[in-house]
Protein backbone atom coordinates (compact mmCIF):
# COMPACT_ATOMS: atom_id res chain seq x y z
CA UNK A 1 0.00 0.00 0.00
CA UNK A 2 0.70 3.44 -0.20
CA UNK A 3 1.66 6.05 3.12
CA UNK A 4 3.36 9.58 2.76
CA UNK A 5 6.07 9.54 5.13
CA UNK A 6 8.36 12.67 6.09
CA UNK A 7 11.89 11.01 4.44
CA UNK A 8 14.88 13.01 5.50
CA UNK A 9 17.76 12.31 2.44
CA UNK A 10 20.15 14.50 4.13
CA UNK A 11 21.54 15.69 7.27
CA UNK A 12 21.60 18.75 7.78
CA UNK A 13 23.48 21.06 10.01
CA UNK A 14 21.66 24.36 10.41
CA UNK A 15 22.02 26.52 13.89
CA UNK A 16 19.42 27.34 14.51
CA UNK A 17 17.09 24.68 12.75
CA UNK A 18 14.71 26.62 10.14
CA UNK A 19 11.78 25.42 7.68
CA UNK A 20 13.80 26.74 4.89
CA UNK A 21 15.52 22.78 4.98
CA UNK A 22 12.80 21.19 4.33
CA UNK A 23 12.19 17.32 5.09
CA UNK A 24 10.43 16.33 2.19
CA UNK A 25 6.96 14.37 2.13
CA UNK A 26 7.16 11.21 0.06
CA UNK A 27 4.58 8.57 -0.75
CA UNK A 28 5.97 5.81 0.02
CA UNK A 29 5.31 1.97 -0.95
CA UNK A 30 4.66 0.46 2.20
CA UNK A 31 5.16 -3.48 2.68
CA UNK A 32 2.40 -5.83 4.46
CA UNK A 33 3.58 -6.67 8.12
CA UNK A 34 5.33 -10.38 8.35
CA UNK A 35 5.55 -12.35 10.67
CA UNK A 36 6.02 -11.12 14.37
CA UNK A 37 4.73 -7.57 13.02
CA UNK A 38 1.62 -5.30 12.95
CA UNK A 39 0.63 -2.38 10.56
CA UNK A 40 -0.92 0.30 12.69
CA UNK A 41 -2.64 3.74 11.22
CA UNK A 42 -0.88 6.83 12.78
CA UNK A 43 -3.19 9.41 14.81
CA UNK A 44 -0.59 11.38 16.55
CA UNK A 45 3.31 11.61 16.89
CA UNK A 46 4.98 13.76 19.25
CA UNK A 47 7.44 15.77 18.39
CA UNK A 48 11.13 15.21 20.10
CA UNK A 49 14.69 16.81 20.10
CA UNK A 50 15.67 13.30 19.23
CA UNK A 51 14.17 13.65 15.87
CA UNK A 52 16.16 17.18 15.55
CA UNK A 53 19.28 15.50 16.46
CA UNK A 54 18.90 13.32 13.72
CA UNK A 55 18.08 15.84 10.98
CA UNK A 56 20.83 18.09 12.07
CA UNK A 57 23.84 15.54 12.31
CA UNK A 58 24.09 15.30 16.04
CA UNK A 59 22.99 11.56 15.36
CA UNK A 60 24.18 9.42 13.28
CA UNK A 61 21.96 7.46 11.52
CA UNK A 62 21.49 5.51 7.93
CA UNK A 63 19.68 8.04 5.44
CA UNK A 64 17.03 8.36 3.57
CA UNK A 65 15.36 7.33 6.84
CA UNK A 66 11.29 8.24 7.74
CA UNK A 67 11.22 9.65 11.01
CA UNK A 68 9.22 9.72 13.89
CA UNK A 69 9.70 7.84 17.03
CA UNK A 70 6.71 8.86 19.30
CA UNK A 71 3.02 8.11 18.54
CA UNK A 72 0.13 6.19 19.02
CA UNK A 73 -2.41 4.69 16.86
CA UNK A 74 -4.64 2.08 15.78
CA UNK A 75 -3.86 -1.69 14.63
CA UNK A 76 -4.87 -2.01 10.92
CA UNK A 77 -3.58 -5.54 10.00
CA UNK A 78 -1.71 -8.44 11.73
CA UNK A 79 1.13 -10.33 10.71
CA UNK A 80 1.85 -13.85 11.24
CA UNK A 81 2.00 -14.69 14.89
CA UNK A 82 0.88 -11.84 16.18
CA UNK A 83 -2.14 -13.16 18.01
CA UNK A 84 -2.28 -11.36 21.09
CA UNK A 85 -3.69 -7.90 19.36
CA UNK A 86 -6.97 -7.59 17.08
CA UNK A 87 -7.49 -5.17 13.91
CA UNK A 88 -9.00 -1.86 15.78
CA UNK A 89 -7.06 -2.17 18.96
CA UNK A 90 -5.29 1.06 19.69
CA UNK A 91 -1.53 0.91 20.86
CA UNK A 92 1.47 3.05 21.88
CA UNK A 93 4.10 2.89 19.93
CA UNK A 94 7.76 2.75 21.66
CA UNK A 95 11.69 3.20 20.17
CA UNK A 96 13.29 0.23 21.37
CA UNK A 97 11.71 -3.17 20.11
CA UNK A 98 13.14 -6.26 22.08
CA UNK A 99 13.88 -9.68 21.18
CA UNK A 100 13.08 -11.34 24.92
CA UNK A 101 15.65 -13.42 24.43
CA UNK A 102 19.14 -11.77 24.73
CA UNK A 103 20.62 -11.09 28.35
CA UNK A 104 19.06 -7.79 29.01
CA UNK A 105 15.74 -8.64 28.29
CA UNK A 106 15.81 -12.15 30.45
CA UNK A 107 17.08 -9.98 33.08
CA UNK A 108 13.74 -7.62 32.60
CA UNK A 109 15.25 -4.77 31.26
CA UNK A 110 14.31 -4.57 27.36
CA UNK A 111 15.05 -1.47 26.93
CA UNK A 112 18.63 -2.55 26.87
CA UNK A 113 17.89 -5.37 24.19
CA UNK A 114 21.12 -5.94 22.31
CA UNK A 115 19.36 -6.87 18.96
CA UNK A 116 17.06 -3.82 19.57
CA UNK A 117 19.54 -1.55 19.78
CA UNK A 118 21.55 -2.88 16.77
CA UNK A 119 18.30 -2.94 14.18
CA UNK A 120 17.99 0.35 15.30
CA UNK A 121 21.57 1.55 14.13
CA UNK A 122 20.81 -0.10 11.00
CA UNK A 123 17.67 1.70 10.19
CA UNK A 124 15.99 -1.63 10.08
CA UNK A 125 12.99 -3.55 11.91
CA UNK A 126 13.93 -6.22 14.51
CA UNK A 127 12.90 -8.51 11.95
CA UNK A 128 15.69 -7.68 9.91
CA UNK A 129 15.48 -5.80 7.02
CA UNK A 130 13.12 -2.25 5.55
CA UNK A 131 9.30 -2.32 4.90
CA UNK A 132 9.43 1.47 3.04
CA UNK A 133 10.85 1.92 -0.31
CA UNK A 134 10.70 4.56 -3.10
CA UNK A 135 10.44 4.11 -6.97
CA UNK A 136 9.90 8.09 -7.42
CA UNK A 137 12.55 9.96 -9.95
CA UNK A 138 13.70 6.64 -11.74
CA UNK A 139 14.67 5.44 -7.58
CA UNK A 140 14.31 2.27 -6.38
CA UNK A 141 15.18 2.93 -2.43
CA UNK A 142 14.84 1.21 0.43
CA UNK A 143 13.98 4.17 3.33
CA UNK A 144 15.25 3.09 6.95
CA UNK A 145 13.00 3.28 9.63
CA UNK A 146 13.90 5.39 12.89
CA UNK A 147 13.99 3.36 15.84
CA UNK A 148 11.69 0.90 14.63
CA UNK A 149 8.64 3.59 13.93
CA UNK A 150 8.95 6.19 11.52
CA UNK A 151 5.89 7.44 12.80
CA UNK A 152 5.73 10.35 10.92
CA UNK A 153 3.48 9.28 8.24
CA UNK A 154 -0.40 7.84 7.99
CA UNK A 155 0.86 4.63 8.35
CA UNK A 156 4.31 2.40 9.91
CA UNK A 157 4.51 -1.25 9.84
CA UNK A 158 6.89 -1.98 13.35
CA UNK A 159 7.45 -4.86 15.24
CA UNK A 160 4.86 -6.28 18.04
CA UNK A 161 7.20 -5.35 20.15
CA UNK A 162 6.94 -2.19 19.38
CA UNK A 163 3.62 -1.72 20.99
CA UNK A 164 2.03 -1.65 23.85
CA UNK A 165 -2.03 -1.58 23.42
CA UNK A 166 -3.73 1.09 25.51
CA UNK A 167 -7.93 1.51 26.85
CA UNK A 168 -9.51 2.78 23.38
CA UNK A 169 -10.90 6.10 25.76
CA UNK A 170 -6.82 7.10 26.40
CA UNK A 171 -7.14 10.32 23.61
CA UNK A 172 -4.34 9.64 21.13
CA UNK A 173 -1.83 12.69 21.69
CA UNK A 174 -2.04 11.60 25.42
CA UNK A 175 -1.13 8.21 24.72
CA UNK A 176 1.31 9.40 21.85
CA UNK A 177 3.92 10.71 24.42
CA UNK A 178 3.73 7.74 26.70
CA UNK A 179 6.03 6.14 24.67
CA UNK A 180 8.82 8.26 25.10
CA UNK A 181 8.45 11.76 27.02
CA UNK A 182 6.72 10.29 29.42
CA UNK A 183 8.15 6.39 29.36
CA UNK A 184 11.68 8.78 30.04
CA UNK A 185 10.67 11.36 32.62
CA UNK A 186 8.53 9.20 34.07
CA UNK A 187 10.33 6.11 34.37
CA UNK A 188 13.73 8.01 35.49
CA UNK A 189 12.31 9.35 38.39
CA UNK A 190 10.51 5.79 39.31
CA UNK A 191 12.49 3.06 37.54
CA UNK A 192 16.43 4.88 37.35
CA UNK A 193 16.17 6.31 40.54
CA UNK A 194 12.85 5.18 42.43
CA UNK A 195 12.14 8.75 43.94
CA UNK A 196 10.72 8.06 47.83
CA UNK A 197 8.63 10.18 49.68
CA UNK A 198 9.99 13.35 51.17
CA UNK A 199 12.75 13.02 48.72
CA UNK A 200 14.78 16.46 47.41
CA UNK A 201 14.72 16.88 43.53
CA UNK A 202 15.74 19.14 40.84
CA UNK A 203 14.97 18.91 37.59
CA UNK A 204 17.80 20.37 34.37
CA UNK A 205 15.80 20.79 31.35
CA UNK A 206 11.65 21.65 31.13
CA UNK A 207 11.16 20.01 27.08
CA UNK A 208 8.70 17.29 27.36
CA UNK A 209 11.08 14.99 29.36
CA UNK A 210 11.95 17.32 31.75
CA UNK A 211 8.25 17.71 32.07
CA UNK A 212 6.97 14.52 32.62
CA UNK A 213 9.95 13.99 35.41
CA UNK A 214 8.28 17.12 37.40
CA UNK A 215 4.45 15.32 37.06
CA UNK A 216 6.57 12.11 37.83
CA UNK A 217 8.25 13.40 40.82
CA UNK A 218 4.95 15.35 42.27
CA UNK A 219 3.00 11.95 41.71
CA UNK A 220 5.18 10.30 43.92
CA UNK A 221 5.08 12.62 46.91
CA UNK A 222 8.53 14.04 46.34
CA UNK A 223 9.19 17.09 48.84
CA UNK A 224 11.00 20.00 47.22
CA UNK A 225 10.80 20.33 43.45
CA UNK A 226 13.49 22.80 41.95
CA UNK A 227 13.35 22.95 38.22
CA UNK A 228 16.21 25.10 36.40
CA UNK A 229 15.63 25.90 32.85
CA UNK A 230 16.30 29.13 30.69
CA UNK A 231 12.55 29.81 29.20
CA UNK A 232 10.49 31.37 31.73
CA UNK A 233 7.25 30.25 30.21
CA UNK A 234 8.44 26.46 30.48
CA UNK A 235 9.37 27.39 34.28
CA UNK A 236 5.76 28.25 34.65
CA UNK A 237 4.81 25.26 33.47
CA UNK A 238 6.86 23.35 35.89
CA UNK A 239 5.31 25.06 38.63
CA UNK A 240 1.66 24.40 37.30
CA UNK A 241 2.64 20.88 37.43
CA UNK A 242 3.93 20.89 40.87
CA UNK A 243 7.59 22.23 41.04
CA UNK A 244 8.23 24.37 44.40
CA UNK A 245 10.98 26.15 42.93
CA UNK A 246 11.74 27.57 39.37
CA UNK A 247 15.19 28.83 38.60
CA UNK A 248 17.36 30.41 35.41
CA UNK A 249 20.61 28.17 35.07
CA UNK A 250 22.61 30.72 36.21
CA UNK A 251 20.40 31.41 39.46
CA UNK A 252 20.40 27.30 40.48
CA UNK A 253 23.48 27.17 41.81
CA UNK A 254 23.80 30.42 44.57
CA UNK A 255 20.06 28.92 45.42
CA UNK A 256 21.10 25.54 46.03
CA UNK A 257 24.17 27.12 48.06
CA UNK A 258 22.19 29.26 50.22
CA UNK A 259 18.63 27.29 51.24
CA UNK A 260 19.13 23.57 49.84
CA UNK A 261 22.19 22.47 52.11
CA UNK A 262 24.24 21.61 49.45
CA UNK A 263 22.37 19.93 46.89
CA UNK A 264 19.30 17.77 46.33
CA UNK A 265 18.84 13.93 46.99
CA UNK A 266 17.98 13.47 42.96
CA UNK A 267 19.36 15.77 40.38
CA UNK A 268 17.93 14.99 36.65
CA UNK A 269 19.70 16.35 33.77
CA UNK A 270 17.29 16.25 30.68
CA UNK A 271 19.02 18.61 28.07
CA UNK A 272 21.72 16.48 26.95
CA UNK A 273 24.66 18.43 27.02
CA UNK A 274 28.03 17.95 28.70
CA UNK A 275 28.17 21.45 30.79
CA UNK A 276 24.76 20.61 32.23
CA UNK A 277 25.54 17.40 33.00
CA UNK A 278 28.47 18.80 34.89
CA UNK A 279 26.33 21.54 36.41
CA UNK A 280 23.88 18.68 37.67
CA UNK A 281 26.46 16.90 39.08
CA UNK A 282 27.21 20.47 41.07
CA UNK A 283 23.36 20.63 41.95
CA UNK A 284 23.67 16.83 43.89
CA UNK A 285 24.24 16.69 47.54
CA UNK A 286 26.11 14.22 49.01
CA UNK A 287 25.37 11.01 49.36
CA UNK A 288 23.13 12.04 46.22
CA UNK A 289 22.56 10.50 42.79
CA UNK A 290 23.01 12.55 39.57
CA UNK A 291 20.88 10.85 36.43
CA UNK A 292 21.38 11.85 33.07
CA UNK A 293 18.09 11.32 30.39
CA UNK A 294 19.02 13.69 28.01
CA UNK A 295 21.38 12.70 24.83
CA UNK A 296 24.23 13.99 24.18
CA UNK A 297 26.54 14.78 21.08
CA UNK A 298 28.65 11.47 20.45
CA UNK A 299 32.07 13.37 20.86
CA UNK A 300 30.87 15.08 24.34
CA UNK A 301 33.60 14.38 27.30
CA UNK A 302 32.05 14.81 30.80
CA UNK A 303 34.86 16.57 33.15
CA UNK A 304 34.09 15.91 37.05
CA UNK A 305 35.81 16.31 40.34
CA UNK A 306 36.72 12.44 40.45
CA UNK A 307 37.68 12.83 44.68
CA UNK A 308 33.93 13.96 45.56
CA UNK A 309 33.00 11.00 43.62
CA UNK A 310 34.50 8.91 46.45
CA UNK A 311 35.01 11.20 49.29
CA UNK A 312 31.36 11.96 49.31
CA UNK A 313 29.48 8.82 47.89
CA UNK A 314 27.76 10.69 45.02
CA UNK A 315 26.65 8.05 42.53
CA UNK A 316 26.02 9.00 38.41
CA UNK A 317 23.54 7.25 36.75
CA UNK A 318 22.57 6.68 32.98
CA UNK A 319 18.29 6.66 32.52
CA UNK A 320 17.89 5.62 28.68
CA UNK A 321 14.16 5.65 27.76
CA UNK A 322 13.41 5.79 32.02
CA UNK A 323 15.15 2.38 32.23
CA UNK A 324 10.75 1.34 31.27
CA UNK A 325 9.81 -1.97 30.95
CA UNK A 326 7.21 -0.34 28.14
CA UNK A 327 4.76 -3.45 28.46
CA UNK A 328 3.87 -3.01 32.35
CA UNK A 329 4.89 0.68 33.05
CA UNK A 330 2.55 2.30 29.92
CA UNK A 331 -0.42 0.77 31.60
CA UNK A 332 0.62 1.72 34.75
CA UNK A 333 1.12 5.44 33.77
CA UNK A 334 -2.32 4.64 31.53
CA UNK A 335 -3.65 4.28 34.78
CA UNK A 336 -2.51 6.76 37.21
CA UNK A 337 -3.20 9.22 34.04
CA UNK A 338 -6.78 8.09 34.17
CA UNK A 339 -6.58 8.70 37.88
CA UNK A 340 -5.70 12.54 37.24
CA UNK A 341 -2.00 12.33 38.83
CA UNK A 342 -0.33 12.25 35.42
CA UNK A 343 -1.34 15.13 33.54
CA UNK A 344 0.04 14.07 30.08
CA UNK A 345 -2.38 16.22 28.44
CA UNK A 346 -0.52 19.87 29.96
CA UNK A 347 2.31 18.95 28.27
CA UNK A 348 0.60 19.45 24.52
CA UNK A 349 1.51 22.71 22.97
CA UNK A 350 0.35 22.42 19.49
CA UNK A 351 -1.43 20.31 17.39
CA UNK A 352 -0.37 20.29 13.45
CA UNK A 353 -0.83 18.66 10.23
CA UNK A 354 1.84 16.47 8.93
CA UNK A 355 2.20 19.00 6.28
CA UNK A 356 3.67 21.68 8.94
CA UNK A 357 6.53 19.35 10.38
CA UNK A 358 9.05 21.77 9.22
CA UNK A 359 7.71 24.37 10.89
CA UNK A 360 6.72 22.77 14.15
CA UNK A 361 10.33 21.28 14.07
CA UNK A 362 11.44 25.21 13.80
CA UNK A 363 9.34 25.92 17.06
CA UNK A 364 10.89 22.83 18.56
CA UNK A 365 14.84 24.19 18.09
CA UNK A 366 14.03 27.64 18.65
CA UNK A 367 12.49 26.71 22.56
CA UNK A 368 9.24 27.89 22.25
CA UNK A 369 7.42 24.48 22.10
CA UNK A 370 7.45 21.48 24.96
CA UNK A 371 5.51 18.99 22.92
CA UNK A 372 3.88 19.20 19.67
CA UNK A 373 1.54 16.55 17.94
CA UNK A 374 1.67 15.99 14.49
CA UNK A 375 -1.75 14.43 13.22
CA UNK A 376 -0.70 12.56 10.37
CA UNK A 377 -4.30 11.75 9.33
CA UNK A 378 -4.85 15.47 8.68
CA UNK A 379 -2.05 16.02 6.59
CA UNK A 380 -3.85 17.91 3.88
CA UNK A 381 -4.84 20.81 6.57
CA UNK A 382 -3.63 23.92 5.85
């Protein structure tokens, strides 16, 4: 069948990111799932600085590629195998597909799969090899998928475990960034670091991750919340959904100096850049636990004080997608979202048509947007 996908041919590296480099909109030929795989109709992808790091370079991965990593949407036709979904059930889709089979998934923690993770260099389903391909302009292309999902399009054929099926009254944008703003935030603060009651926490970063970490950490009865981000808007936001403090980076420190004794129990970094990493490092009391969620640039080289490493127990921890196990925690957060403590919706600053990707990924690189959902089904809107 037929799907118009948003196919990025070439990285680009513009600073800032403008719609004047333009992904381009292809229709693509789109294979019938095989076996161990599900076609599913897009309704909504979120829109993430991962798919910016890809289109400008900071990522390396196979082109042409059809991005989009972060959706939701409903199951239109069932490989071989698959028997555990029906046509019409709705689903979350999620980055990292896993085997079950390899050491890190026995273990429970698939988000780790080895296999995953190397289809997912390749541009390729778990199932080995592409299910997009082009024969416009004389081509005759295979496109790579990103992460398994290349969700920005009306339709992505991904692997079953890829999904996670959701209650059919969970709207679609909500359940869109389950699978990875919230699956992050979320699951850093409960699986990475499993925030207690009473707990100190700051929060680097207020983008959708950061976000989802501050509704995370107020869900869980965390004490103080100190978020620390440069857009005042987004640390208005944070307070909205439960933050106690809001501070400019260059106001976090003297603040944690003068009323936090030194530092918080929990200090999330979710920007993805070495000198905040460093800086949330700074930000962690002793005895405390820095975790990192954000990505950063392949050739970035973290520089810490390696004595207060020791000398004062401080432990740094890696949270890649929230260390989630997708196929118990998206219910859960399902759930507690239906229950009114995760606000997913407040984190929704625009909706758009596939056709204005560019510009929404413009309003993504320029700050002004936390998450925006592209509706792939209404592609034609102006």
């Amino acid at each position: 069948m037929k799907s118009t996908s948003a196919v990025l041919r070439t990285a680009r590296l513009p600073r800032p990111y403008t719609a004047s480099t333009p992904i381009t909109f292809e229709d693509l030929e789109l294979d019938d799932p095989g076996p161990g795989e599900i076609r599913v109709r897009i309704e909504a992808a979120g829109l993430c600085l991962s798919d910016l790091s890809v289109i400008n370079g900071d990522r390396v991965l196979p082109l042409p590629m059809a991005l989009g990593h972060e959706a939701a949407g409903v199951v239109d036709a069932l490989g071989d195998g698959v028997d555990d979904l029906s046509i019409g059930d709705h689903v979350v889709l999620v980055y990292v597909p896993s085997c079950g089979e390899c050491e890190f998934c026995a273990s429970n923690q698939p988000v780790l799969c080895e296999r995953g993770a190397a289809s997912n260099g390749a541009g390729e389903l778990l199932t080995g090899g592409r299910r997009l391909h082009t024969t416009s302009s004389g081509a005759n292309d295979d496109i790579n998928h990103h992460l398994g999902v290349s969700a920005f399009a009306e339709y992505a054929v991904v692997h079953r475990s890829s999904t996670v099926k959701v209650p059919d009254d969970v709207p679609f944008d909500v359940a869109a960034l389950l699978g990875c703003a919230m699956a992050t935030g979320y699951g850093a603060v409960v699986r990475t670091a499993g925030v207690r009651l009473g707990d100190s926490v700051i929060i680097i970063g207020l983008g959708g991750v950061g976000l989802s970490a501050v509704i995370a950490a107020h869900a869980v009865g965390a004490g103080e919340i100190m978020v620390v981000d440069p857009v005042d808007s987004k640390r208005q936001r944070a307070l909205e959904l439960g933050a106690s403090v809001a501070a400019a980076p260059d106001e976090a420190e003297a603040i944690v100096r003068t009323k936090w004794n030194g530092g918080a129990d929990w200090v999330f970094e979710a920007v993805g850049a070495a000198a905040v990493m460093e800086q949330a490092f700074r930000l962690t009391k002793r005895g405390g636990t820095t975790v990192s969620m954000g990505l950063p640039h392949p050739d970035a080289v973290l520089t810490l004080p390696a004595l207060a490493i020791i000398a004062e127990s401080r432990t740094i921890k890696g949270s890649y997608m929230g260390s989630t196990r997708p196929q118990q925690d998206i219910p859960e957060m399902t759930r507690l979202w239906g229950e009114g403590r995760l606000p997913v919706e407040k984190l929704v600053s625009a909706h758009r048509p596939l056709s204005e990707l560019n510009e929404a990924l413009e309003a993504l690189a320029d700050g002004s947007a936390i998450r925006q959902i592209i509706l792939p089904q209404s592609r034609r809107a102006s």
